[in-house]
C-alpha atoms as a PDB file:
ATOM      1  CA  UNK A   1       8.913 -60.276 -17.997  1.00  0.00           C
ATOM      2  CA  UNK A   2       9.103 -63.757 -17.104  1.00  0.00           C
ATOM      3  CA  UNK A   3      11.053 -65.163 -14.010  1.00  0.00           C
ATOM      4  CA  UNK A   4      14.274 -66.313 -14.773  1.00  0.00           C
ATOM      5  CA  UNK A   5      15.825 -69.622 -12.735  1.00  0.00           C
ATOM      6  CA  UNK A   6      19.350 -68.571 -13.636  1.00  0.00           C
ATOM      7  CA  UNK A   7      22.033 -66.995 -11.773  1.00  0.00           C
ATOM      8  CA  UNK A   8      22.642 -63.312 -12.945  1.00  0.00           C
ATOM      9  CA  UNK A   9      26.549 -62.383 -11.764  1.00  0.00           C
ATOM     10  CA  UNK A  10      26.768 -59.263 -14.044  1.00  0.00           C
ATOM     11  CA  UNK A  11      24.196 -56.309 -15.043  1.00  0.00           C
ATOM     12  CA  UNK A  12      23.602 -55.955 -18.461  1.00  0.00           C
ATOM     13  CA  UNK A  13      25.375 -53.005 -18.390  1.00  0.00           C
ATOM     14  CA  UNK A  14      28.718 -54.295 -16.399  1.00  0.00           C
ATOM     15  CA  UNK A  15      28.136 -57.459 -19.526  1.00  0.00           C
ATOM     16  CA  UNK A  16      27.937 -54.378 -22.437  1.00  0.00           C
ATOM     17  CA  UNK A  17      31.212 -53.028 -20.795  1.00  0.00           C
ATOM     18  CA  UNK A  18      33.471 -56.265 -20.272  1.00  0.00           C
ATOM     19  CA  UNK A  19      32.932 -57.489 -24.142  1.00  0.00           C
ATOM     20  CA  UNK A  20      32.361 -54.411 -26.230  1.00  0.00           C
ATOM     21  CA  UNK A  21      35.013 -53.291 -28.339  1.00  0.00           C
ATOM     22  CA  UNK A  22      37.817 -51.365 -26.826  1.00  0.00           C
ATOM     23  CA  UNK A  23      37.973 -47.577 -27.236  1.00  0.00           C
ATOM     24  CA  UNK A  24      41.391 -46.285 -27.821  1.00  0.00           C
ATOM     25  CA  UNK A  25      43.194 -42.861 -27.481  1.00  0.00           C
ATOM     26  CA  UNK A  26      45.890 -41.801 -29.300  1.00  0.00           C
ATOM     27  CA  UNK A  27      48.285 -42.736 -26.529  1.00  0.00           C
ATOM     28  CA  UNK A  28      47.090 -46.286 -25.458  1.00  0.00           C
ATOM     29  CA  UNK A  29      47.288 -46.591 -29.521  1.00  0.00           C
ATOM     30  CA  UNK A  30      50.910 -45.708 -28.923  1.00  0.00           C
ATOM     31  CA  UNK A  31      51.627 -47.854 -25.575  1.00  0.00           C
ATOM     32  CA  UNK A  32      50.187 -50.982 -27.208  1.00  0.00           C
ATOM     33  CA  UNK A  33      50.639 -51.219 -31.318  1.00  0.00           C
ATOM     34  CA  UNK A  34      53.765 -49.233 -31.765  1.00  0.00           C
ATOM     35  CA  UNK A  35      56.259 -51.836 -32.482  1.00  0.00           C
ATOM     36  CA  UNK A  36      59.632 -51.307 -31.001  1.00  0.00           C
ATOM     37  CA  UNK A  37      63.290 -51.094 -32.399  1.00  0.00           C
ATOM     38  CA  UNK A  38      63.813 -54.450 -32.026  1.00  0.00           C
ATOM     39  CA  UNK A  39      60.928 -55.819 -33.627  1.00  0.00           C
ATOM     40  CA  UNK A  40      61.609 -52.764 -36.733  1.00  0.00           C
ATOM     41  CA  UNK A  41      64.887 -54.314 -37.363  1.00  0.00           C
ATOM     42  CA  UNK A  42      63.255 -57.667 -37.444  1.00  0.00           C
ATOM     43  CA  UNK A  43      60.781 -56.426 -40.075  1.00  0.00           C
ATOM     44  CA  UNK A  44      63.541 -53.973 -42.231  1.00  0.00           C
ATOM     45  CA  UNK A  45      65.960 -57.663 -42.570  1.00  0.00           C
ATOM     46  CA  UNK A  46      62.673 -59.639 -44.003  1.00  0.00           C
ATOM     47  CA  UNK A  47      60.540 -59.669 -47.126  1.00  0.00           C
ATOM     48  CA  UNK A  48      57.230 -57.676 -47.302  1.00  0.00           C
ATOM     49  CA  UNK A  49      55.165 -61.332 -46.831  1.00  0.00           C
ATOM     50  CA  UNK A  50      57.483 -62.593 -43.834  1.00  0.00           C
ATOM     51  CA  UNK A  51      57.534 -59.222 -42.344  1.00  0.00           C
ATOM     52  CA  UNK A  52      53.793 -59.086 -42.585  1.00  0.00           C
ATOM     53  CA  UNK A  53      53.429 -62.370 -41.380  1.00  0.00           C
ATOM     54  CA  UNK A  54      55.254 -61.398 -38.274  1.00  0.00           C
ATOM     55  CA  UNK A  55      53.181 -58.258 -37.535  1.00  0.00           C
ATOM     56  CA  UNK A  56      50.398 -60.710 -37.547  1.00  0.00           C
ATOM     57  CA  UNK A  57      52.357 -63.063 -35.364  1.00  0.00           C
ATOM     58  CA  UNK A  58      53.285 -60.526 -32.592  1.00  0.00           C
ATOM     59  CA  UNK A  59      49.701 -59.177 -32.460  1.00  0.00           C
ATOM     60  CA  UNK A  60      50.059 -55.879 -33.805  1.00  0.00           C
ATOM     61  CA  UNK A  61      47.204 -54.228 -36.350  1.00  0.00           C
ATOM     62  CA  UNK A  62      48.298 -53.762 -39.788  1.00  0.00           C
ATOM     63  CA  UNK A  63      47.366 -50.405 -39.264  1.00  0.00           C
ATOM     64  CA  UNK A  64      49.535 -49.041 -37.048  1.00  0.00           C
ATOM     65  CA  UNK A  65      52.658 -50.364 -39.189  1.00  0.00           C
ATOM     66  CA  UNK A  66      54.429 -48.377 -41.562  1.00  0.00           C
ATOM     67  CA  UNK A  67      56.759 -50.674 -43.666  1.00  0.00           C
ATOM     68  CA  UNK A  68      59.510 -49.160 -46.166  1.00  0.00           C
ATOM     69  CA  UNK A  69      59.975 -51.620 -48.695  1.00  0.00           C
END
């Protein structure tokens, strides 16, 4: 292994951790996609395209949305 002249902050391992994907449990999948009543009304008053468009607009997968048309 060659010498390297650049500054190493993070291990490879602290570098792995900060950008791999996110693991999820059922209740952080709860705390952070669940949209509330507020936002449901929002989405039960629009059209299936605006209402999707906001999902996309507040953040929240398309996954974790159930929308009654």
């Amino acid at each position: 292994m060659t010498a390297s002249h650049r500054l190493s902050i993070l291990t490879r391992a602290e570098i792995d951790e900060l950008y791999a994907l996110p693991r999820f449990t059922d209740e952080d999948r709860h705390t952070y996609f669940e949209l509330g009543n507020a936002e449901q009304q929002l989405l039960r008053a629009r059209t299936l395209p605006v209402a999707l468009h906001l999902v996309l607009q507040l953040g929240v997968p398309l996954i974790f949305v159930q929308i009654s048309g």
